[in-house]
PDB file of N, CA and C in Angstrom:
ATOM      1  N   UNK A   1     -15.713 -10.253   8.782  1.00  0.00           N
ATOM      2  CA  UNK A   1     -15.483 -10.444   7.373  1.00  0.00           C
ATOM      3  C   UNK A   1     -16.378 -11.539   6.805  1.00  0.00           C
ATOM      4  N   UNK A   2     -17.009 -12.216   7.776  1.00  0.00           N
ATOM      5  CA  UNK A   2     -17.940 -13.418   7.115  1.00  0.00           C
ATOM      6  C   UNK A   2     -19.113 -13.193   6.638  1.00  0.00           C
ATOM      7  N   UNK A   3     -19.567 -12.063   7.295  1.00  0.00           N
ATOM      8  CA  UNK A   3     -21.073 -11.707   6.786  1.00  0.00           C
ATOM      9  C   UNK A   3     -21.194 -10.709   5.424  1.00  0.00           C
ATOM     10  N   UNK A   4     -22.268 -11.194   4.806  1.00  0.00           N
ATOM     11  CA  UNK A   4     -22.601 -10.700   3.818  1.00  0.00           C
ATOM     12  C   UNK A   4     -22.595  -9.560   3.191  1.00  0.00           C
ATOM     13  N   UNK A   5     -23.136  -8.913   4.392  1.00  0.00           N
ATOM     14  CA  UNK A   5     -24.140  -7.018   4.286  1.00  0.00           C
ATOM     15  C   UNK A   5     -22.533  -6.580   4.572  1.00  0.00           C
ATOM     16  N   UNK A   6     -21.587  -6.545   4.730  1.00  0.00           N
ATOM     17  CA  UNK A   6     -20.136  -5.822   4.926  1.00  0.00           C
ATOM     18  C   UNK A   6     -20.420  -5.164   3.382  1.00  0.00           C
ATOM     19  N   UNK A   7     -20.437  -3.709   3.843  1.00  0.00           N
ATOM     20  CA  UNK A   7     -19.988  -3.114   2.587  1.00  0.00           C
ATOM     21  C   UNK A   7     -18.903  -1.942   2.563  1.00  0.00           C
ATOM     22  N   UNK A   8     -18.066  -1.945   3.524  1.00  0.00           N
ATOM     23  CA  UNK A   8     -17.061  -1.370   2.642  1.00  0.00           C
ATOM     24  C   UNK A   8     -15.660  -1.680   3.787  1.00  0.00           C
ATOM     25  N   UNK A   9     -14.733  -1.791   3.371  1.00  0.00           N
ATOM     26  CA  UNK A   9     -13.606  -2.197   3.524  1.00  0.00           C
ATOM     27  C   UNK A   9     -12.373  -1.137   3.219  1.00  0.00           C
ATOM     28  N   UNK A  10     -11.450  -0.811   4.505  1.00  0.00           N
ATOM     29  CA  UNK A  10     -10.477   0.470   3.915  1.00  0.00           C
ATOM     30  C   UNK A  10      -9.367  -0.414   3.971  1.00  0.00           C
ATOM     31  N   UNK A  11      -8.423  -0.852   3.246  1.00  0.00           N
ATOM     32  CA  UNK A  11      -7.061  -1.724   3.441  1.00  0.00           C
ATOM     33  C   UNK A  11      -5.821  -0.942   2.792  1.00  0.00           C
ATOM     34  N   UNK A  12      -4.576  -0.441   3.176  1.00  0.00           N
ATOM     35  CA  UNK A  12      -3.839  -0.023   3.359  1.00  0.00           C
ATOM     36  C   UNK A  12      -2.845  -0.765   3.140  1.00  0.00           C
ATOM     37  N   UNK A  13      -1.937  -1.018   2.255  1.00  0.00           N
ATOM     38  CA  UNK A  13      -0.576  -1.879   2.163  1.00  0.00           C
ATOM     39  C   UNK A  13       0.277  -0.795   1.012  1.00  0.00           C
ATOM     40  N   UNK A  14       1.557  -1.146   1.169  1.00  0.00           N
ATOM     41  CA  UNK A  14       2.660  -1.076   0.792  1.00  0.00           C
ATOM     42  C   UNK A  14       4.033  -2.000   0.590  1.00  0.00           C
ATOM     43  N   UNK A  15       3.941  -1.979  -0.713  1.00  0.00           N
ATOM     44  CA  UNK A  15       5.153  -2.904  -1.655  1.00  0.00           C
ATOM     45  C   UNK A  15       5.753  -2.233  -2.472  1.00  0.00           C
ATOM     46  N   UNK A  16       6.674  -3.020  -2.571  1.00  0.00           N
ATOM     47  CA  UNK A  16       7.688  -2.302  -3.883  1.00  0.00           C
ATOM     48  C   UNK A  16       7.935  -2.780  -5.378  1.00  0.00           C
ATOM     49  N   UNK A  17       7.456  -2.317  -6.424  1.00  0.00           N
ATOM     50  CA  UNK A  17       7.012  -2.407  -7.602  1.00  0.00           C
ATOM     51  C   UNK A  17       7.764  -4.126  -8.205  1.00  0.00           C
ATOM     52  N   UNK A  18       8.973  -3.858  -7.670  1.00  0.00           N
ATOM     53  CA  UNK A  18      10.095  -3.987  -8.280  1.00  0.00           C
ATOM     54  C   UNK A  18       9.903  -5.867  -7.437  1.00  0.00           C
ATOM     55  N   UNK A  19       9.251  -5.643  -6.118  1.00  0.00           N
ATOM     56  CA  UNK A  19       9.256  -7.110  -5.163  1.00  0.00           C
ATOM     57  C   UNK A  19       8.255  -7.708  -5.277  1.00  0.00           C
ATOM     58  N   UNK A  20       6.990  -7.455  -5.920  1.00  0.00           N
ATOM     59  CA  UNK A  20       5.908  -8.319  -6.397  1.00  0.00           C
ATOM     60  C   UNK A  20       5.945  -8.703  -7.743  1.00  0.00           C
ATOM     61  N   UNK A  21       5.499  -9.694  -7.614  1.00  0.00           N
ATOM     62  CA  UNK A  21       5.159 -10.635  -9.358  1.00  0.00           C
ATOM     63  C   UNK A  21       4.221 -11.092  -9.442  1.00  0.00           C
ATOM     64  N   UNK A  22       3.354 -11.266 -10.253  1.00  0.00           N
ATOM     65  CA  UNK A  22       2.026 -10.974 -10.928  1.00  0.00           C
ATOM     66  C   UNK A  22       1.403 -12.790 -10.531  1.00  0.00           C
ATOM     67  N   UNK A  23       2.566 -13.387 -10.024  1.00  0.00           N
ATOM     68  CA  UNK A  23       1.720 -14.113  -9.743  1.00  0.00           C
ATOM     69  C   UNK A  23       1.363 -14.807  -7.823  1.00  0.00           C
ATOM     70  N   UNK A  24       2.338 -13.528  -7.320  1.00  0.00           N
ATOM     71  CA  UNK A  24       2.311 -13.097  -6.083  1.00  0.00           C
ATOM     72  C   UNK A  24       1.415 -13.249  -5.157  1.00  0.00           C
ATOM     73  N   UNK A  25       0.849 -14.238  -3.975  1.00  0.00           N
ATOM     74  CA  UNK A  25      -0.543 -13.981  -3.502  1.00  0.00           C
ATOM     75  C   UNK A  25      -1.009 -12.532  -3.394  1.00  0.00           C
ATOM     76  N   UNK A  26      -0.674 -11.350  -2.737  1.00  0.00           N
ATOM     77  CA  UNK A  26      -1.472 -10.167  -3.542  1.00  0.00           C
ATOM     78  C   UNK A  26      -1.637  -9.809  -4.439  1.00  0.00           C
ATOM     79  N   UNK A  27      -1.045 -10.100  -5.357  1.00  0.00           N
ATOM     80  CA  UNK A  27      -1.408  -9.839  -6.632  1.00  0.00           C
ATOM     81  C   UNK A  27      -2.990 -10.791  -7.083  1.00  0.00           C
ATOM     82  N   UNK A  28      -2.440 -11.636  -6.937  1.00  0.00           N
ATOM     83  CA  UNK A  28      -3.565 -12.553  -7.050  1.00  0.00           C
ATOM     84  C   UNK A  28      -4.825 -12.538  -6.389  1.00  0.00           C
ATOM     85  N   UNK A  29      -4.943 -11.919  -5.666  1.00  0.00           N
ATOM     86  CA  UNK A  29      -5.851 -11.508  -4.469  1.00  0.00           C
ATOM     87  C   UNK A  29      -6.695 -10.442  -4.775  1.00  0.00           C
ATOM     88  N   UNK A  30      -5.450  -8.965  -5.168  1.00  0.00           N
ATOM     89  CA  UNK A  30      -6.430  -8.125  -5.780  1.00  0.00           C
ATOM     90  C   UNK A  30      -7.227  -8.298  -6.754  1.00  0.00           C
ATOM     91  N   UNK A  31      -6.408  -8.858  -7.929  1.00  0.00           N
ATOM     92  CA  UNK A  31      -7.030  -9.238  -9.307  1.00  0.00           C
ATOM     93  C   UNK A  31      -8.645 -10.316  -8.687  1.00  0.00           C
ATOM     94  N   UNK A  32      -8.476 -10.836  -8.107  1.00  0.00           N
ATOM     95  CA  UNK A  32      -9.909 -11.433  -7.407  1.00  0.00           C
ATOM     96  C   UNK A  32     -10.409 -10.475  -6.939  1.00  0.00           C
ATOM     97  N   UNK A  33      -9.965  -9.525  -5.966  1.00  0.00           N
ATOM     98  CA  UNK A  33     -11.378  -8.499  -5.748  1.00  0.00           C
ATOM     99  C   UNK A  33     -11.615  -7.583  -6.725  1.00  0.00           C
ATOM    100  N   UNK A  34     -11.083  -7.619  -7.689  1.00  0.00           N
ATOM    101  CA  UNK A  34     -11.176  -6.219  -8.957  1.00  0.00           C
ATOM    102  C   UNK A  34     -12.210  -6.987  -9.769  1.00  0.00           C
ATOM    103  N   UNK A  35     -11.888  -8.176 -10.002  1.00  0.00           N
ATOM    104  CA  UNK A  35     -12.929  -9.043 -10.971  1.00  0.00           C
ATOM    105  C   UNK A  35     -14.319  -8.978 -10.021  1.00  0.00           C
ATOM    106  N   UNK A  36     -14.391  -9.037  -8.288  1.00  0.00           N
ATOM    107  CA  UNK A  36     -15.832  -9.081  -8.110  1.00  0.00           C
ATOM    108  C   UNK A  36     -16.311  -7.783  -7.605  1.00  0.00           C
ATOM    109  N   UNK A  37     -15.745  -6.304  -8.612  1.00  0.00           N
ATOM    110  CA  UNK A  37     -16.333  -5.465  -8.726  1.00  0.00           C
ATOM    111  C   UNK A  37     -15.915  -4.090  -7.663  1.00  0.00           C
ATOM    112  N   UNK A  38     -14.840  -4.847  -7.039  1.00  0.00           N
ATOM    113  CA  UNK A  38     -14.698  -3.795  -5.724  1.00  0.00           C
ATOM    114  C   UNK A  38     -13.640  -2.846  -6.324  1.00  0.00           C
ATOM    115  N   UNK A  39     -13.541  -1.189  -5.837  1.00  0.00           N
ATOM    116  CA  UNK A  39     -12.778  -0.400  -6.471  1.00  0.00           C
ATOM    117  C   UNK A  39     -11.559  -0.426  -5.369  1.00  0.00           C
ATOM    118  N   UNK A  40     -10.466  -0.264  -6.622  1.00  0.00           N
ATOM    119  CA  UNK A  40      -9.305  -0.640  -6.256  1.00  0.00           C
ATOM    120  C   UNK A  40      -8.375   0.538  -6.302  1.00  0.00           C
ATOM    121  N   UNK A  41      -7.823   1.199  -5.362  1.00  0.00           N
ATOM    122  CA  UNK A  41      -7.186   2.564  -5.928  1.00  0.00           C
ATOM    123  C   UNK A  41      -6.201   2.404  -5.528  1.00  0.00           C
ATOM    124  N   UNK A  42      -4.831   2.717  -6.394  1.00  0.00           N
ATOM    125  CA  UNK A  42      -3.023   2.967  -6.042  1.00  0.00           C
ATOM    126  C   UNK A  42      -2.624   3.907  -6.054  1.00  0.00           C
ATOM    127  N   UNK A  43      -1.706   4.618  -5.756  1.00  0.00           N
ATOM    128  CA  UNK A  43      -0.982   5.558  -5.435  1.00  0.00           C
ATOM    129  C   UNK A  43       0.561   5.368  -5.870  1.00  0.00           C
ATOM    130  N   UNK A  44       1.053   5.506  -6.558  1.00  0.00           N
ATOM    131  CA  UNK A  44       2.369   4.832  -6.933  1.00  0.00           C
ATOM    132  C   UNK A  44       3.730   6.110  -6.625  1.00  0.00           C
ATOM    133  N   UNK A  45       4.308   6.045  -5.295  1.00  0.00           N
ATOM    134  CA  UNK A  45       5.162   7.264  -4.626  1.00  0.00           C
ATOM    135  C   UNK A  45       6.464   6.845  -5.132  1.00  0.00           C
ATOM    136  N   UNK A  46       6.999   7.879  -5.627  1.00  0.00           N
ATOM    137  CA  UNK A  46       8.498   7.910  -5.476  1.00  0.00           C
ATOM    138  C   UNK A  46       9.310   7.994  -4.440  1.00  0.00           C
ATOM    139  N   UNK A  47      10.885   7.201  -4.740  1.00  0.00           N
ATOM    140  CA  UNK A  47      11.642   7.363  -3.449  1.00  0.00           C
ATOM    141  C   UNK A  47      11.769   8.727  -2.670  1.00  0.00           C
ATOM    142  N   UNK A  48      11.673   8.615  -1.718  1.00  0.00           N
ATOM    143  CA  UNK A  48      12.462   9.703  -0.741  1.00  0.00           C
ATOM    144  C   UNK A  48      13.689   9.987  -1.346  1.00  0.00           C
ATOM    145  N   UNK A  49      13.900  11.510  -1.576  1.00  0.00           N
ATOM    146  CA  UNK A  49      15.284  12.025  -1.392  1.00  0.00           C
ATOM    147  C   UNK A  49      15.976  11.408  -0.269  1.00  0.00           C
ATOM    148  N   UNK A  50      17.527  11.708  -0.050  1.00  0.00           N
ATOM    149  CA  UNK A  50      18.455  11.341   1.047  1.00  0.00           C
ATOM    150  C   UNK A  50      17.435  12.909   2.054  1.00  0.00           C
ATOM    151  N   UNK A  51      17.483  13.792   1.570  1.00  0.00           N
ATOM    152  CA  UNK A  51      16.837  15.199   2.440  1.00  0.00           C
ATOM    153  C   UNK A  51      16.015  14.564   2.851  1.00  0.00           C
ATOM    154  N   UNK A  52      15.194  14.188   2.560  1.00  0.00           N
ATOM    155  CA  UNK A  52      13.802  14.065   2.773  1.00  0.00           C
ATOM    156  C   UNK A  52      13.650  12.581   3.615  1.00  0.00           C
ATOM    157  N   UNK A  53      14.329  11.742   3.616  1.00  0.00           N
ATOM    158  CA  UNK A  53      14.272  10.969   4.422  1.00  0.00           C
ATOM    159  C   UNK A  53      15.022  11.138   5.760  1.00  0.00           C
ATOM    160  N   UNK A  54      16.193  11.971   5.469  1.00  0.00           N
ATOM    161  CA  UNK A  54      16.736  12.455   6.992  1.00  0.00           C
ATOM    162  C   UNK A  54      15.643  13.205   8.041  1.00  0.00           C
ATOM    163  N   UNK A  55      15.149  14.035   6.851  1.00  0.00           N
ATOM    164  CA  UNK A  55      14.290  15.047   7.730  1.00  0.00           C
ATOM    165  C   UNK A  55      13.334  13.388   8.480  1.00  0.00           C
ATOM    166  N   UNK A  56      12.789  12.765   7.638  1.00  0.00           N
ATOM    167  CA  UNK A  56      11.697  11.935   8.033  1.00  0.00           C
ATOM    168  C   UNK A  56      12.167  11.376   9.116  1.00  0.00           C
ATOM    169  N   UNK A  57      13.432  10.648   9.563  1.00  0.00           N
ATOM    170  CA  UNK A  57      13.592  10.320  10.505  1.00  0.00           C
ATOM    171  C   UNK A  57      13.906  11.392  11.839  1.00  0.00           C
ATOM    172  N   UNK A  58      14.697  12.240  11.500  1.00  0.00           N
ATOM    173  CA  UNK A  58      14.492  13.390  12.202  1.00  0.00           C
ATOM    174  C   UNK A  58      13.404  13.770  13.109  1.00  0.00           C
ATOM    175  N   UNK A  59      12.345  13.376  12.118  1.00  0.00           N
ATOM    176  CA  UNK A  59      10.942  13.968  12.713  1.00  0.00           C
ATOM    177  C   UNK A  59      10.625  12.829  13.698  1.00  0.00           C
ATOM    178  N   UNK A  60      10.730  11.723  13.243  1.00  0.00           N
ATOM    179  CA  UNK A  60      10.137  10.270  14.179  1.00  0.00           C
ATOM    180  C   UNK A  60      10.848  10.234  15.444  1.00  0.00           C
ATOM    181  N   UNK A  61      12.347  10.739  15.770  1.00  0.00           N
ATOM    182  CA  UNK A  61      13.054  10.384  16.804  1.00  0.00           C
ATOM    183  C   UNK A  61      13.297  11.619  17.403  1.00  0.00           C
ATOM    184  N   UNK A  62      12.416  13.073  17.155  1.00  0.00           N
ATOM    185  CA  UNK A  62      12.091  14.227  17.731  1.00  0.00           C
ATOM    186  C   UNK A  62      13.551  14.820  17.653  1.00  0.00           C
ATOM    187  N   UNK A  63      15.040  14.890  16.577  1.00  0.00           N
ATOM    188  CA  UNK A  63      15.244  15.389  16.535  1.00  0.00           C
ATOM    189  C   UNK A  63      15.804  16.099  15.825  1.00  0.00           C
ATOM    190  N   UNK A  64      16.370  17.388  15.945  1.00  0.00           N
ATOM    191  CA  UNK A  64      16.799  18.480  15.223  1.00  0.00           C
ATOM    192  C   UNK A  64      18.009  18.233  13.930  1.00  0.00           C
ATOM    193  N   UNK A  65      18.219  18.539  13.041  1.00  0.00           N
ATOM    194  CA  UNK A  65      18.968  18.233  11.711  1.00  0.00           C
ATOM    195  C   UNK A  65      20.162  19.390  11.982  1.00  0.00           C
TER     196      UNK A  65
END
């Protein structure tokens, strides 16, 4: 991360709308890399159904519903 020529960076996080505040170190962090030009993309997901999260765990602990 120290050298210069780094040009591209994939970073991956997840928060909840509702648990960050604007003056949050990520928040603050992104707003610094957005100002030095780097593209910033969100995805903003809705909750899981109760279905849809059973199934999800379902799936993680291999089993059947």
């Amino acid at each position: 991360m120290g050298e210069l020529q780094t040009e591209y960076l994939l970073l991956i996080g997840a928060d909840r709308d509702n648990e960050v505040f604007p003056a949050h170190p990520l928040m603050l962090k992104l707003h610094e890399v957005s100002k030095a030009g780097a593209t910033l993309n969100t995805i903003r997901l809705k909750p899981l159904s109760v279905s849809s999260l059973n199934q999800f765990v379902a799936d993680t602990i291999n089993c059947a519903i």
